[in-house]
PDB file of N, CA and C in Angstrom:
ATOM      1  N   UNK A   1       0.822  -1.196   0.000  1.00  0.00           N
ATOM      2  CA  UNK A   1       0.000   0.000   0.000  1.00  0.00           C
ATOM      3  C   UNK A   1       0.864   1.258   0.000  1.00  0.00           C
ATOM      4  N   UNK A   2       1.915   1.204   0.875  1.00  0.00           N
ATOM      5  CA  UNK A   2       3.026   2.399   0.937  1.00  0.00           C
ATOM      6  C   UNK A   2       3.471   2.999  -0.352  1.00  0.00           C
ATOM      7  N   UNK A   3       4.197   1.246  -1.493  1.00  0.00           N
ATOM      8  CA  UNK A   3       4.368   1.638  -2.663  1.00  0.00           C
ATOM      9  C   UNK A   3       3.117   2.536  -3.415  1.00  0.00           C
ATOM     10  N   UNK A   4       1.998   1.644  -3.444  1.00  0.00           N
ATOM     11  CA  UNK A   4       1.202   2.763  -4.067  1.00  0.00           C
ATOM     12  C   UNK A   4       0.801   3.960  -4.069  1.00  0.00           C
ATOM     13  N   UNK A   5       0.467   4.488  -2.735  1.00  0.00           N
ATOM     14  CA  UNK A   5       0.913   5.627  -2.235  1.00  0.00           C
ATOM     15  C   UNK A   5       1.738   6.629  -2.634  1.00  0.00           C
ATOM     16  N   UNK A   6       3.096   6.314  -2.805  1.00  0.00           N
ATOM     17  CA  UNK A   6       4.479   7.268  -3.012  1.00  0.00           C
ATOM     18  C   UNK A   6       3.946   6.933  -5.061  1.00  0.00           C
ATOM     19  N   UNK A   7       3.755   5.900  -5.446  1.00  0.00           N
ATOM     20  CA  UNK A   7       3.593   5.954  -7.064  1.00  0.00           C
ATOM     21  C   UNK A   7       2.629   6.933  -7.142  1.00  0.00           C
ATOM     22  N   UNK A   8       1.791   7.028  -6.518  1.00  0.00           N
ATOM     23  CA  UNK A   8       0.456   7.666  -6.811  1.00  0.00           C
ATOM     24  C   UNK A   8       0.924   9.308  -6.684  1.00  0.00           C
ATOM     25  N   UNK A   9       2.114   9.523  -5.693  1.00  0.00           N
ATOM     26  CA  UNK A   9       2.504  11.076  -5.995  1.00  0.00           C
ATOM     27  C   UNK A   9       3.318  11.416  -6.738  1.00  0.00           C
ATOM     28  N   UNK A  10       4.085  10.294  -7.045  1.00  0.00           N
ATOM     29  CA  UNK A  10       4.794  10.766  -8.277  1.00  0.00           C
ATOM     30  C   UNK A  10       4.196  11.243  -9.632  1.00  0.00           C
ATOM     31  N   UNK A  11       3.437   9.908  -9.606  1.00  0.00           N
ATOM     32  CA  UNK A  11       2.469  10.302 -10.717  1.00  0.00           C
ATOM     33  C   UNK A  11       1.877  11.430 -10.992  1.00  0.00           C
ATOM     34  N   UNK A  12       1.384  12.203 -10.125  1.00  0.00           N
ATOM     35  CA  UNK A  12       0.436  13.125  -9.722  1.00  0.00           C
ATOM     36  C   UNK A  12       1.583  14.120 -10.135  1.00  0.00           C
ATOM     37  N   UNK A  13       2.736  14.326  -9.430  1.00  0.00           N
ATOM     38  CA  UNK A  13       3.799  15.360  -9.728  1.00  0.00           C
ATOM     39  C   UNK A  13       4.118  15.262 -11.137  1.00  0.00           C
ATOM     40  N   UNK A  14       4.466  14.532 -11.368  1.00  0.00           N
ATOM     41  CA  UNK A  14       4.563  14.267 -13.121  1.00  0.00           C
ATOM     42  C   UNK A  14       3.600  14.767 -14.089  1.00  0.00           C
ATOM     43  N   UNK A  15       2.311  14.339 -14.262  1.00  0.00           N
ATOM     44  CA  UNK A  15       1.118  14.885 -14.661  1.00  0.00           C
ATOM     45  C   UNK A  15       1.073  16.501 -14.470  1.00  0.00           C
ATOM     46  N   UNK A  16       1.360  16.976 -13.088  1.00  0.00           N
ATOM     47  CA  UNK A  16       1.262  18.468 -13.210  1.00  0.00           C
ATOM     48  C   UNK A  16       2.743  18.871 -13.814  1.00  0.00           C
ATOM     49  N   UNK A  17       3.854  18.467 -13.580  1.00  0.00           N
ATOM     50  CA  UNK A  17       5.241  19.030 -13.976  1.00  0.00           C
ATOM     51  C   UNK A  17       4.832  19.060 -15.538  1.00  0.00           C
ATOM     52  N   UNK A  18       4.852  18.052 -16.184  1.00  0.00           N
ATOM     53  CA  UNK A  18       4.020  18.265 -17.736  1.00  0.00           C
ATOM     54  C   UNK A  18       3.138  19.203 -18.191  1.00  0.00           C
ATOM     55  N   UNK A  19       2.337  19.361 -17.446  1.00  0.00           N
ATOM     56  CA  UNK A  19       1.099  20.421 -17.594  1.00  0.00           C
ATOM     57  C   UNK A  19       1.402  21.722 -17.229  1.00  0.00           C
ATOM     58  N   UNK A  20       2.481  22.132 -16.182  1.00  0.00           N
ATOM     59  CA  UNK A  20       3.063  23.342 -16.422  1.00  0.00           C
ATOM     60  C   UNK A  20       3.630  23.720 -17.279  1.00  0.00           C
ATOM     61  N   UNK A  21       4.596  22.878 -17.924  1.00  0.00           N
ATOM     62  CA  UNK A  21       5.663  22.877 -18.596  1.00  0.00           C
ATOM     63  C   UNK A  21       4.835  23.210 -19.545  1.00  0.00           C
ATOM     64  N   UNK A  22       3.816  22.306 -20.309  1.00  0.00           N
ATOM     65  CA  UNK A  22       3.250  22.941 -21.816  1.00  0.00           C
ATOM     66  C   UNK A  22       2.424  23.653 -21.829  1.00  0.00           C
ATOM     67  N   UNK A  23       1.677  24.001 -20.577  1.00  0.00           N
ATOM     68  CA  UNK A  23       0.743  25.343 -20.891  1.00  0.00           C
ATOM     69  C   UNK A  23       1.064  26.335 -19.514  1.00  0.00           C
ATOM     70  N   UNK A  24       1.955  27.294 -19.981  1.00  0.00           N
ATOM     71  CA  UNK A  24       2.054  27.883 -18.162  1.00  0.00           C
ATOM     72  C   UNK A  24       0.946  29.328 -18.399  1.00  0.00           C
ATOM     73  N   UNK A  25       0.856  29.463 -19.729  1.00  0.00           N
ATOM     74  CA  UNK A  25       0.277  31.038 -19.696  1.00  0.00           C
ATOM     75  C   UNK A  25      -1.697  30.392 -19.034  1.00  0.00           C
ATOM     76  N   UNK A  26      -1.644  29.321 -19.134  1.00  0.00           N
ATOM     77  CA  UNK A  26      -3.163  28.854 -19.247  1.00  0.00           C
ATOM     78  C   UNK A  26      -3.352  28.461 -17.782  1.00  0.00           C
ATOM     79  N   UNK A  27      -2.447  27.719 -16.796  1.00  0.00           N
ATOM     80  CA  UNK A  27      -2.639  27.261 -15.446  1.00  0.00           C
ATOM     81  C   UNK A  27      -2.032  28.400 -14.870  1.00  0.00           C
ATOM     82  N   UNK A  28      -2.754  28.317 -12.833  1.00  0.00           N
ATOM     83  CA  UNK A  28      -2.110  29.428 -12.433  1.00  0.00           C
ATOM     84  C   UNK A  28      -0.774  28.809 -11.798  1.00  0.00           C
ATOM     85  N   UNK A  29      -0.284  29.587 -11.026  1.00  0.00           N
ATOM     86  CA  UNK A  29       1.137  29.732  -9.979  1.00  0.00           C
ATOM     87  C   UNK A  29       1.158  27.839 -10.209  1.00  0.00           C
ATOM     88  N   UNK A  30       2.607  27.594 -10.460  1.00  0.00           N
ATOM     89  CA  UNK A  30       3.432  26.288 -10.084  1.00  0.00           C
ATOM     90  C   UNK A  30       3.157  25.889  -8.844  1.00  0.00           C
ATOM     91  N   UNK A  31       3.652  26.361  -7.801  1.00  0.00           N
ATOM     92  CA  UNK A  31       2.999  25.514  -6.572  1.00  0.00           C
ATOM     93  C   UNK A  31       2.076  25.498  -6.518  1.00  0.00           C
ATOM     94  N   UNK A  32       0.819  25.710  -7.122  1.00  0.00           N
ATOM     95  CA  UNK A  32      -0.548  25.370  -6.934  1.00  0.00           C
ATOM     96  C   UNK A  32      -0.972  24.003  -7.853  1.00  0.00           C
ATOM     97  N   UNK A  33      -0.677  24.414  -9.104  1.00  0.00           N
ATOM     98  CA  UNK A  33      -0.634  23.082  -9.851  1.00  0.00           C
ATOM     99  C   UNK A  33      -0.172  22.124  -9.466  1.00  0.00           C
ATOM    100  N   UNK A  34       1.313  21.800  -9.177  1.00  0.00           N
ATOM    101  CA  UNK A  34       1.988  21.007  -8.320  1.00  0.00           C
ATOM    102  C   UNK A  34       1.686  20.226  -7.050  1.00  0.00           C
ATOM    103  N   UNK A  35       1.071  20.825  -6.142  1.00  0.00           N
ATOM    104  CA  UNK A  35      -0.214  20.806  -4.835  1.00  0.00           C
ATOM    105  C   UNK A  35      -1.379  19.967  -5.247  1.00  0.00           C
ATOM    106  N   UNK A  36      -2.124  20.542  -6.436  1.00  0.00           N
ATOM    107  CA  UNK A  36      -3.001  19.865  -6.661  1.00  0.00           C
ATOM    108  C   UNK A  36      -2.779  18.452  -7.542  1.00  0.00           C
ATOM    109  N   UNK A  37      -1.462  18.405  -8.715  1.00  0.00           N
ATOM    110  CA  UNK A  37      -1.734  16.831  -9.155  1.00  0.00           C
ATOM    111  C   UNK A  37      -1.102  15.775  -8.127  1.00  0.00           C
ATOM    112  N   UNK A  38      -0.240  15.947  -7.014  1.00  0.00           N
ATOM    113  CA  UNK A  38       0.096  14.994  -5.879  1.00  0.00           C
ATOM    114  C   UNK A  38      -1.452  15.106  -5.171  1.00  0.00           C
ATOM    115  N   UNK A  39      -2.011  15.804  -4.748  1.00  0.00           N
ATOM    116  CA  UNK A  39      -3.134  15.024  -3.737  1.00  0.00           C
ATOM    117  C   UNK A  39      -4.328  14.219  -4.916  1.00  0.00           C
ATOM    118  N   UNK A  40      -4.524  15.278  -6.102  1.00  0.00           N
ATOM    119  CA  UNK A  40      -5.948  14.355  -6.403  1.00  0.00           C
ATOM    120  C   UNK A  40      -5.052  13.003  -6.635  1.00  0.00           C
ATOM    121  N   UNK A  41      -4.286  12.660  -7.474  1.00  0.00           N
ATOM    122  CA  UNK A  41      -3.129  11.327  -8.042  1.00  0.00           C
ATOM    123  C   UNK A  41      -3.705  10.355  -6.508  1.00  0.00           C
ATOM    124  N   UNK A  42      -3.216  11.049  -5.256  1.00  0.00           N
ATOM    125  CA  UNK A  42      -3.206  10.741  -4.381  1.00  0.00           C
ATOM    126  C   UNK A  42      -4.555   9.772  -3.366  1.00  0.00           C
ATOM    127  N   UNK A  43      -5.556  10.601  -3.768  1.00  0.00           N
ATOM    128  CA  UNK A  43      -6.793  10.757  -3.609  1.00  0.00           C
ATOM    129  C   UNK A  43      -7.304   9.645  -4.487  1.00  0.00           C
ATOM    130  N   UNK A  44      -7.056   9.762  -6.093  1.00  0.00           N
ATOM    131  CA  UNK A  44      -7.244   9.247  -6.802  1.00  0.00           C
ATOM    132  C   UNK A  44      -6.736   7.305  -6.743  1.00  0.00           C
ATOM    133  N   UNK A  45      -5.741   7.096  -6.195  1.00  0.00           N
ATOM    134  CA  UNK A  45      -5.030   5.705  -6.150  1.00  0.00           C
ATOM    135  C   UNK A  45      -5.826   5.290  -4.609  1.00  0.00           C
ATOM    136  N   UNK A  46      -6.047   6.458  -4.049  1.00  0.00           N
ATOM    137  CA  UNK A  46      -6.802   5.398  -2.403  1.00  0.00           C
ATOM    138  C   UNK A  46      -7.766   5.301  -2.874  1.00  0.00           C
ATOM    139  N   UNK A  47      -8.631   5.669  -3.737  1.00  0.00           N
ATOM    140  CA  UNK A  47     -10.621   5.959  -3.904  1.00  0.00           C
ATOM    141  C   UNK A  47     -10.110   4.095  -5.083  1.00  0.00           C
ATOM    142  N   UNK A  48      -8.983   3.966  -5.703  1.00  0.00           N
ATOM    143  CA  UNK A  48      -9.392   3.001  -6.692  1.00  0.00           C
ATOM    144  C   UNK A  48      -9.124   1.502  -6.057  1.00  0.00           C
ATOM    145  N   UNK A  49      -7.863   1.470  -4.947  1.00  0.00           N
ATOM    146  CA  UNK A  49      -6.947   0.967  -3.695  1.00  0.00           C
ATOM    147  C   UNK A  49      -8.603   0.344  -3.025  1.00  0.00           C
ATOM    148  N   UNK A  50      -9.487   1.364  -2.645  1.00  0.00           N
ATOM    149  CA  UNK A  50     -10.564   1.448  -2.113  1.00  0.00           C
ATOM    150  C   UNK A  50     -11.857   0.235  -3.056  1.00  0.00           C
ATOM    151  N   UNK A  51     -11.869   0.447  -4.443  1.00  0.00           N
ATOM    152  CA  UNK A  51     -12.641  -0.070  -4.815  1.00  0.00           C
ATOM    153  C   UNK A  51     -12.671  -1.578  -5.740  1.00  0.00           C
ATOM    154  N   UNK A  52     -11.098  -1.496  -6.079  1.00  0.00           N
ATOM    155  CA  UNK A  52     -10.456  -2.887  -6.589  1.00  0.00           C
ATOM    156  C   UNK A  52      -9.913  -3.864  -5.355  1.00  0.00           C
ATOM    157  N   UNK A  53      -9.371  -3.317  -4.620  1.00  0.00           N
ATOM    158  CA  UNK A  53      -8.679  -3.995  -3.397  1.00  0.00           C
ATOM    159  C   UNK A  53      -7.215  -4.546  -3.842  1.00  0.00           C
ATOM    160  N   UNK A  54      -6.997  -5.300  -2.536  1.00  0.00           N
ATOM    161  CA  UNK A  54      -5.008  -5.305  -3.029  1.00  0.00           C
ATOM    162  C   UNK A  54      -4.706  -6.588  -3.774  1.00  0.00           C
ATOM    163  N   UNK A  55      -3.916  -6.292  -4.068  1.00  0.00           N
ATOM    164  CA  UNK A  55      -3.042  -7.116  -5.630  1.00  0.00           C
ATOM    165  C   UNK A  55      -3.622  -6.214  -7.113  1.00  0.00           C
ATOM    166  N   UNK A  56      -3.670  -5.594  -7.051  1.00  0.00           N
ATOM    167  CA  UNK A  56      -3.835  -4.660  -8.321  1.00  0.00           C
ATOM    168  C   UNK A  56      -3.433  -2.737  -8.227  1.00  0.00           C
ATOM    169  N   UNK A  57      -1.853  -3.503  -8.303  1.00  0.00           N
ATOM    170  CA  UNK A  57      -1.249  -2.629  -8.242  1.00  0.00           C
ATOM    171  C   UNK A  57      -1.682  -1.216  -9.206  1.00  0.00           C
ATOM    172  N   UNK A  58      -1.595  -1.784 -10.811  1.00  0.00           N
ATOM    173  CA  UNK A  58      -1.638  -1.204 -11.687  1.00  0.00           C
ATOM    174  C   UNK A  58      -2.462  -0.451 -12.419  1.00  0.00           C
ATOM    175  N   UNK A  59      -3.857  -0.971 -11.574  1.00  0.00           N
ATOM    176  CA  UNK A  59      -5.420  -0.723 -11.314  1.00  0.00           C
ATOM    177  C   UNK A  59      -5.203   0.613 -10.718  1.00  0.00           C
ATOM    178  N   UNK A  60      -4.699   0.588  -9.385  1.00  0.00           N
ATOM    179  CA  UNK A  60      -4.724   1.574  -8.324  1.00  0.00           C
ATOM    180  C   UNK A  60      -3.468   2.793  -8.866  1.00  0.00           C
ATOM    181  N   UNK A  61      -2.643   2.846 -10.026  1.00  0.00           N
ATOM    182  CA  UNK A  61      -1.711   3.419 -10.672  1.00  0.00           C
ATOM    183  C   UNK A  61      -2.217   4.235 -11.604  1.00  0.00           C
ATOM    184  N   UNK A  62      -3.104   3.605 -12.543  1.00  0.00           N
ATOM    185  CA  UNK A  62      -4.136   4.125 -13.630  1.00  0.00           C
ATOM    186  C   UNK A  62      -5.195   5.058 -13.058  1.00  0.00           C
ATOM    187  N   UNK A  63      -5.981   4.746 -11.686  1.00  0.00           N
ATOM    188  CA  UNK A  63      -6.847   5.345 -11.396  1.00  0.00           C
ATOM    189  C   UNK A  63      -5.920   6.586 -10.607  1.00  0.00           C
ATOM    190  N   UNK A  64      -5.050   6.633 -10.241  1.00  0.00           N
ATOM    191  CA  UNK A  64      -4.310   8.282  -9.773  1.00  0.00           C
ATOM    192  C   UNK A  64      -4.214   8.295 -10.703  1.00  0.00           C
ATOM    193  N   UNK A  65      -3.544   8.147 -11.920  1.00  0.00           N
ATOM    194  CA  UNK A  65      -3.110   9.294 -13.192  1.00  0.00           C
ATOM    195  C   UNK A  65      -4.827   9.672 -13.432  1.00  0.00           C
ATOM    196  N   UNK A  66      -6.005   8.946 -13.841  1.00  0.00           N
ATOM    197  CA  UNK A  66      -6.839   9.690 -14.367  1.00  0.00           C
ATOM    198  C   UNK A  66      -7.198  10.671 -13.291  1.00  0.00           C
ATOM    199  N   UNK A  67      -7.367  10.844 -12.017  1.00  0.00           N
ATOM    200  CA  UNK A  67      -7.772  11.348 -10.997  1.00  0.00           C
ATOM    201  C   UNK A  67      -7.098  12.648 -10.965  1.00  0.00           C
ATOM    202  N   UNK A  68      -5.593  12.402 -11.272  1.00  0.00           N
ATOM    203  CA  UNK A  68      -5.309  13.643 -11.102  1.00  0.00           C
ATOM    204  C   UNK A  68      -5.337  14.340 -12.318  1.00  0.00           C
ATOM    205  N   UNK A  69      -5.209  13.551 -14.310  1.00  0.00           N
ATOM    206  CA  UNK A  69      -5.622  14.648 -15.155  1.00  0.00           C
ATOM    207  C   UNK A  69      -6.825  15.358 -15.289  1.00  0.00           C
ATOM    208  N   UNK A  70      -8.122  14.544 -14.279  1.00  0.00           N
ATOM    209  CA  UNK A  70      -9.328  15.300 -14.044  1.00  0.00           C
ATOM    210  C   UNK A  70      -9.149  16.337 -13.898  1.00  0.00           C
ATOM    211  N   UNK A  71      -8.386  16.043 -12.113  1.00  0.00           N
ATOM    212  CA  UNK A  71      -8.477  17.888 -11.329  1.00  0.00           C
ATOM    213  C   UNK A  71      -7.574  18.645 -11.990  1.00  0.00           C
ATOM    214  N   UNK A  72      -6.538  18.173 -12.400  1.00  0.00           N
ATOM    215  CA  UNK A  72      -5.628  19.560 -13.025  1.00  0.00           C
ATOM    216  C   UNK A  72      -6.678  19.798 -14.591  1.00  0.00           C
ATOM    217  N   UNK A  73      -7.395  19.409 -15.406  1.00  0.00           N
ATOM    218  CA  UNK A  73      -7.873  19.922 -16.075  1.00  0.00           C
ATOM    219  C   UNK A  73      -8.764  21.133 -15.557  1.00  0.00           C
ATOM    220  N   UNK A  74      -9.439  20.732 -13.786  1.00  0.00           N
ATOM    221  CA  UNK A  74     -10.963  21.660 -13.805  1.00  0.00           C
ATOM    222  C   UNK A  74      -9.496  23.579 -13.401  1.00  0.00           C
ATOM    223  N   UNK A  75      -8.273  23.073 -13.530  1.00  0.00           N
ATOM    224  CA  UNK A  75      -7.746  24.411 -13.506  1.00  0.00           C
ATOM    225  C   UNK A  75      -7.106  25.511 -14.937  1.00  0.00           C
ATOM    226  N   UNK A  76      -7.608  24.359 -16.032  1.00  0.00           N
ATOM    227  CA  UNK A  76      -7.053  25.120 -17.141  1.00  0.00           C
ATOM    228  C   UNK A  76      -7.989  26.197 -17.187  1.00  0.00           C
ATOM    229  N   UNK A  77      -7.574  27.577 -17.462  1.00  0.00           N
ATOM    230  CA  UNK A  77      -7.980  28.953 -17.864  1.00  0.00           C
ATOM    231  C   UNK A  77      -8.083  28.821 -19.507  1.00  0.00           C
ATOM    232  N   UNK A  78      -9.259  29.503 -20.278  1.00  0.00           N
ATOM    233  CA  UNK A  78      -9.417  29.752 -21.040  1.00  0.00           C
ATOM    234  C   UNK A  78      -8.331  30.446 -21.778  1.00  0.00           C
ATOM    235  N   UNK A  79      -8.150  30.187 -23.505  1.00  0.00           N
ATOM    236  CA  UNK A  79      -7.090  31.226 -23.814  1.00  0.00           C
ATOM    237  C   UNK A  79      -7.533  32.412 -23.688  1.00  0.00           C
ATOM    238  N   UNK A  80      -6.374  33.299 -23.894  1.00  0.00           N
ATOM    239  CA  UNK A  80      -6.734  35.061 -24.194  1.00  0.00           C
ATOM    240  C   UNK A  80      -7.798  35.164 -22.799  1.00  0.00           C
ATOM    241  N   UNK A  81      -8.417  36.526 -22.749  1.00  0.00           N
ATOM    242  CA  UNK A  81      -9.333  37.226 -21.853  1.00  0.00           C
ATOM    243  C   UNK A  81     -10.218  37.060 -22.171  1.00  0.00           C
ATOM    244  N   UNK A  82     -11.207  36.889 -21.208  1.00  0.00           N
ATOM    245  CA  UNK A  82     -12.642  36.902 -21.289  1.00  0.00           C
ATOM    246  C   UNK A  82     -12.968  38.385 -20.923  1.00  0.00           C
ATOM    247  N   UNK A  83     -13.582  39.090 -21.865  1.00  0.00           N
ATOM    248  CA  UNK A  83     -14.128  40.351 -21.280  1.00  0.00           C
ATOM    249  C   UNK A  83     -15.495  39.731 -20.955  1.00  0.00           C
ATOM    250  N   UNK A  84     -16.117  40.690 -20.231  1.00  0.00           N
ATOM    251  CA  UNK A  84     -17.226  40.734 -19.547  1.00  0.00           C
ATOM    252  C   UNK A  84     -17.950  41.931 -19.155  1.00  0.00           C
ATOM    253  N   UNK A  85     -19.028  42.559 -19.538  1.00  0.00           N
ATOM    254  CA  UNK A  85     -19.664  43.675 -19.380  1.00  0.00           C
ATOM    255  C   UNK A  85     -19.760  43.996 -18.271  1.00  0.00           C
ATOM    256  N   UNK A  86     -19.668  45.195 -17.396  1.00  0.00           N
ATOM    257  CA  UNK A  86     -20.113  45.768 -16.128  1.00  0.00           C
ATOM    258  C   UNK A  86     -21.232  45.036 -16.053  1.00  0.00           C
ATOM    259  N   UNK A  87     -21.833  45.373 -16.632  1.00  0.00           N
ATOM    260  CA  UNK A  87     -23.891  45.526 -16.298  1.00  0.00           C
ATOM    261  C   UNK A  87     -24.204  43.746 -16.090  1.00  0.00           C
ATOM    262  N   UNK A  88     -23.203  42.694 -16.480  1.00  0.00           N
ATOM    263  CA  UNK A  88     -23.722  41.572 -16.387  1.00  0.00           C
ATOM    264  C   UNK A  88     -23.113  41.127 -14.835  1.00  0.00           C
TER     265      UNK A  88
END
């Protein structure tokens, strides 16, 4: 379980180190991105750890990477500016 655990933040760090790296004008501040793909990854490998059970390592590996490209997606910013009218 430990191993999966520490895979599950790497993973998670990896996923966001990538995702800074190719879009920085679009995500905010590095330590925030960074913050967030180690816990969801994290989050993500106990919720799957949780629902496959043990001996499936690779199960519980797959479900942090998708877990955490979820949450770092709900932080991509639109390109360019959104204007927006006072009055709305």
């Amino acid at each position: 379980m430990i191993w999966e655990a520490l895979g599950s933040v790497i993973i998670g760090l990896a996923v966001a180190y990538t995702g800074s790296r190719r879009l920085p004008e679009r995500l905010p501040a590095r330590p925030l991105v960074l913050g967030t793909g180690a816990v969801a990854a994290l989050f993500g490998g106990l919720l799957t750890h949780t629902v496959v059970g043990d001996g499936h390592p690779l199960a519980t590996l797959i479900g942090a990477l998708v877990m955490g490209v979820a949450l770092l997606s709900l932080l991509i910013r639109p390109p360019g500016r959104v204007r927006r009218s006072a009055a709305a």
